[in-house]
N, C-alpha and C. Protein backbone atom coordinates (compact mmCIF):
# COMPACT_ATOMS: atom_id res chain seq x y z
N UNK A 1 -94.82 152.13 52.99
CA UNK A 1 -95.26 153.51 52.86
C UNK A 1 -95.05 153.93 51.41
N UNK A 2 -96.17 154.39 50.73
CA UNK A 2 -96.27 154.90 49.32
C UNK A 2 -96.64 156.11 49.25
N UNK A 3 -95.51 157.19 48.40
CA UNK A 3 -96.20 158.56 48.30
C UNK A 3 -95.79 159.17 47.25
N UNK A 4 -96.63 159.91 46.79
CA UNK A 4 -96.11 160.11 45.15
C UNK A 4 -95.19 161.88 45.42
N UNK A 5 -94.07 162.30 44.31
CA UNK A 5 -93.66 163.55 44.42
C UNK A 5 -93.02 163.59 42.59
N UNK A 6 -92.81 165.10 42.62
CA UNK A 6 -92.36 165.49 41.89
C UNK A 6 -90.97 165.37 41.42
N UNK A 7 -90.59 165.62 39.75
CA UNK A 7 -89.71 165.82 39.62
C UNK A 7 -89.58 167.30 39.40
N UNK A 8 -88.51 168.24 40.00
CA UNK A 8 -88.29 169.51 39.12
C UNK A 8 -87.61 169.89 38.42
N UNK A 9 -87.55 171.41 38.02
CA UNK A 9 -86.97 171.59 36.52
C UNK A 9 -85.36 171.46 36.61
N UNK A 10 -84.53 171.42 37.99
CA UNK A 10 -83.76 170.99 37.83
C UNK A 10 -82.84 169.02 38.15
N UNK A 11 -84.06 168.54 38.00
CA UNK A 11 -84.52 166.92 38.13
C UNK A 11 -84.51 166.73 39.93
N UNK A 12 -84.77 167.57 40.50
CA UNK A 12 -84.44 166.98 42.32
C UNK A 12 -86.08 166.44 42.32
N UNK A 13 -85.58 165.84 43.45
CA UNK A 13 -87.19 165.42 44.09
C UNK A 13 -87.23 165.60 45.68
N UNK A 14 -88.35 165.48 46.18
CA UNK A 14 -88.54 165.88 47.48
C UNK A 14 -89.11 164.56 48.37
N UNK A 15 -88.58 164.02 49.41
CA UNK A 15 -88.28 163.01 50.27
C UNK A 15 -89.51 163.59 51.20
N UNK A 16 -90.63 163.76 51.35
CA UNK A 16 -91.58 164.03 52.64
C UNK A 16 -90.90 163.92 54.06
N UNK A 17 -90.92 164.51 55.08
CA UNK A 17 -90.55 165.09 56.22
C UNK A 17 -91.18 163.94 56.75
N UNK A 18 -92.07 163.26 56.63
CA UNK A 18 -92.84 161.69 57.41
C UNK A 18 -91.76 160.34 56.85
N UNK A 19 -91.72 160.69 55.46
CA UNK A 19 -90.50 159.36 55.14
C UNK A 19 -89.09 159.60 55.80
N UNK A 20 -88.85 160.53 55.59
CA UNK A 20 -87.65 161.45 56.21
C UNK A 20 -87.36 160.92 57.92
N UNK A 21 -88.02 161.12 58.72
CA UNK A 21 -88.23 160.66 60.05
C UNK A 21 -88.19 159.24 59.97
N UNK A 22 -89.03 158.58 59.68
CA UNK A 22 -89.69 157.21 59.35
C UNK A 22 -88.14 156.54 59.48
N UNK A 23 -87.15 157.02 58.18
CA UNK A 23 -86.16 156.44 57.87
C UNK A 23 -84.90 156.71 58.75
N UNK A 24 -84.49 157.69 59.37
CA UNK A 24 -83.95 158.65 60.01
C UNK A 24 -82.52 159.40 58.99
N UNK A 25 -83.46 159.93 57.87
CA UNK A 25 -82.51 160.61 56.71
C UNK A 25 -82.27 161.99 57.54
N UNK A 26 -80.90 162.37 57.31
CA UNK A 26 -80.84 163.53 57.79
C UNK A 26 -80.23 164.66 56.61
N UNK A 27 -80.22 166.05 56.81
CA UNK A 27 -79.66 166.79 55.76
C UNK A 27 -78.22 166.44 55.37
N UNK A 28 -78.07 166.68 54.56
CA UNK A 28 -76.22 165.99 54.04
C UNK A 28 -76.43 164.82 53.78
N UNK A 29 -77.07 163.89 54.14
CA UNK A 29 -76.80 162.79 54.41
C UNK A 29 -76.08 161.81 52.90
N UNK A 30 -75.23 161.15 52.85
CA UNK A 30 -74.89 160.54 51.60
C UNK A 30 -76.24 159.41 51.31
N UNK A 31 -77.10 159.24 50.06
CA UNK A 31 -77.45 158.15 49.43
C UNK A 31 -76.97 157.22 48.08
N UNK A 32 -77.29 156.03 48.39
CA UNK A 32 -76.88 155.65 46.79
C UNK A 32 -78.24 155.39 46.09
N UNK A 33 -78.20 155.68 44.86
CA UNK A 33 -79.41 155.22 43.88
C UNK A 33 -78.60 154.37 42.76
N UNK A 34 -80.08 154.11 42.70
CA UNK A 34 -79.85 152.19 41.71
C UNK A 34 -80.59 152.63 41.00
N UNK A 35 -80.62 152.16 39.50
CA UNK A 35 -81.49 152.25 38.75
C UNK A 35 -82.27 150.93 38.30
N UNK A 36 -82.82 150.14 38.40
CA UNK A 36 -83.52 148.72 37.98
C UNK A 36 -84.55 148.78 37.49
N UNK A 37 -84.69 148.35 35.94
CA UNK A 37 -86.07 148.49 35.18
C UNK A 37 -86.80 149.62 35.72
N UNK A 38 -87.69 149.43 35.69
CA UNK A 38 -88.78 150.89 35.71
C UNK A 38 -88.60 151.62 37.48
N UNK A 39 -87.70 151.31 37.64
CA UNK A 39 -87.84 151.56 39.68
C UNK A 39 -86.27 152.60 40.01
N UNK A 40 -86.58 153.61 40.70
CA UNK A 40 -85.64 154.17 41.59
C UNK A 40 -85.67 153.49 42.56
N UNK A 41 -84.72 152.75 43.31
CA UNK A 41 -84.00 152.56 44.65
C UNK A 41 -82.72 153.35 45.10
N UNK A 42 -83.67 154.02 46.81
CA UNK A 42 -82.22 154.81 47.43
C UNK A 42 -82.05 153.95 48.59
N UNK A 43 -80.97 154.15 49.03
CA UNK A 43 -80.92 153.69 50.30
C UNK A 43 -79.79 154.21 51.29
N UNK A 44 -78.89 154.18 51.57
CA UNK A 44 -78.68 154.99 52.67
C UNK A 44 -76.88 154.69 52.27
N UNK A 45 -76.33 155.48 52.40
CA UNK A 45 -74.75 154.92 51.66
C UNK A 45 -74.36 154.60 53.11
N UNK A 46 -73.10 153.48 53.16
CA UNK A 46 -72.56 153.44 54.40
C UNK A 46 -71.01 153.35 54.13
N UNK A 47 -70.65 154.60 55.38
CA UNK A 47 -68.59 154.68 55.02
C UNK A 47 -68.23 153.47 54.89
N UNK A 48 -67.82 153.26 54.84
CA UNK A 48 -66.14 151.91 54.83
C UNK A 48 -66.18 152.41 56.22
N UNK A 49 -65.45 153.23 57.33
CA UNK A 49 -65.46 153.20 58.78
C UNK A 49 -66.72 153.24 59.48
N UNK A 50 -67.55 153.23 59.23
CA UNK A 50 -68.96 152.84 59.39
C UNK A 50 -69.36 151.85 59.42
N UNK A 51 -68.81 151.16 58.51
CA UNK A 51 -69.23 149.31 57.76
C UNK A 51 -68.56 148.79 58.85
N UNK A 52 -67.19 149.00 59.45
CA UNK A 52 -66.32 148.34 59.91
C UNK A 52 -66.08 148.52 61.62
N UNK A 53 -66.97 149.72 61.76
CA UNK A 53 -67.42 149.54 63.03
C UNK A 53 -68.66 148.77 63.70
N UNK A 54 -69.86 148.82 63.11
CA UNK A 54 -70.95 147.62 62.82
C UNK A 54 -70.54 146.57 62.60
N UNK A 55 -69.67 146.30 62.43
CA UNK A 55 -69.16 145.07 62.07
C UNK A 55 -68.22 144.14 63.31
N UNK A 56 -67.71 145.25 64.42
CA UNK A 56 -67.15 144.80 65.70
C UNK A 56 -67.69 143.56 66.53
N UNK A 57 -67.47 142.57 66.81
CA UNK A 57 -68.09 141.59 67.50
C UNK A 57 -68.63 140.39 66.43
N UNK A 58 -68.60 140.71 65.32
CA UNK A 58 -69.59 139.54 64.43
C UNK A 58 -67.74 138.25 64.34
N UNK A 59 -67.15 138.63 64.91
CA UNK A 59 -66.17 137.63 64.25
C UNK A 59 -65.46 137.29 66.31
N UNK A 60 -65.47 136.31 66.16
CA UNK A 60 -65.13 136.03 67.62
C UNK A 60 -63.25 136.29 67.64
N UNK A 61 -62.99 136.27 69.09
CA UNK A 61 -61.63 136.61 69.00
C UNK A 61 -61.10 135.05 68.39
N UNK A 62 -59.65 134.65 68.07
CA UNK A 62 -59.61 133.59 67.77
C UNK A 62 -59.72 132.19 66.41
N UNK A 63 -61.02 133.29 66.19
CA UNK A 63 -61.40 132.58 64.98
C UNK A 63 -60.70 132.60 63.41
N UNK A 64 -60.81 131.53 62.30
CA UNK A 64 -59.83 131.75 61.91
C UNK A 64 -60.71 131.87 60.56
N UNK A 65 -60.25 133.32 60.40
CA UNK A 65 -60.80 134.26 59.29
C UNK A 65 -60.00 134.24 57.67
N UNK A 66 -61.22 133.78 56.50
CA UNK A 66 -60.19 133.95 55.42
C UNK A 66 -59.96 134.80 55.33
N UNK A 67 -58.21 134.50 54.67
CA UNK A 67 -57.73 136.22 53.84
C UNK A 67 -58.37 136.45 52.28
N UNK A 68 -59.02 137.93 52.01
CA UNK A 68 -59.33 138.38 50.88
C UNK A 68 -58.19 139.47 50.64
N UNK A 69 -58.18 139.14 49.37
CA UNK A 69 -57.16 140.06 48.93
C UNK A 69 -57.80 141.60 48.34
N UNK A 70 -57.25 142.66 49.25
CA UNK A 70 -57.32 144.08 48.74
C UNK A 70 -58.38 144.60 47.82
N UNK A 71 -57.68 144.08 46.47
CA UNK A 71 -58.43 144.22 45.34
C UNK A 71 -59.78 143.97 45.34
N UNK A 72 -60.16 142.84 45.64
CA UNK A 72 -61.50 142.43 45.60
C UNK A 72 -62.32 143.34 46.31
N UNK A 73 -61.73 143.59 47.54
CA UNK A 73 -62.31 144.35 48.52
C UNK A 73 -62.83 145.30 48.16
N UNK A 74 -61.94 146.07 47.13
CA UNK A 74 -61.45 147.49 46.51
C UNK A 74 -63.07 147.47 45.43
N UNK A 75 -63.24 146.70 44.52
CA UNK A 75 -63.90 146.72 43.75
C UNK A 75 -65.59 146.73 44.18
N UNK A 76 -65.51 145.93 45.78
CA UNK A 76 -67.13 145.93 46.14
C UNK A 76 -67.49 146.97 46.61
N UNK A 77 -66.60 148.38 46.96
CA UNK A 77 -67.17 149.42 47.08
C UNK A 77 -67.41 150.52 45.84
N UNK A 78 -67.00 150.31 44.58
CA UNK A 78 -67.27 150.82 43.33
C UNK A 78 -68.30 150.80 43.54
């Protein structure tokens, strides 16, 4: 889906009410933007308790999971 919008005088832009649905953006909603060569990318921010509830079931009981240390952890949500 391609649709062109404005920037205004205080730089916002406007998300169409069809992309809006499409995506299921809601008001408040947190995004992150990327900047890459000539392109805006948004996409949808996700909590840390969010991440980690989606995440329930992908690891079987039992299984033997590496340890990452903190830090690292710490830095991939910067």
């Amino acid at each position: 889906m391609t649709q062109e919008t404005v920037i205004d005088d205080k730089g916002r832009i406007v998300i169409s009410k069809e992309v809006r649905d499409a995506l299921g953006l809601k008001k408040g909603m947190a995004l992150k933007l990327h900047a890459e060569s000539n392109r805006i990318i948004l996409e949808k921010a996700v909590a840390p308790e969010e991440l980690i509830e989606n995440m329930k079931g992908f690891v079987k009981k039992g299984s033997k999971v590496p340890v990452s240390d903190p830090l690292d952890l710490k830095n991939i949500w910067k």
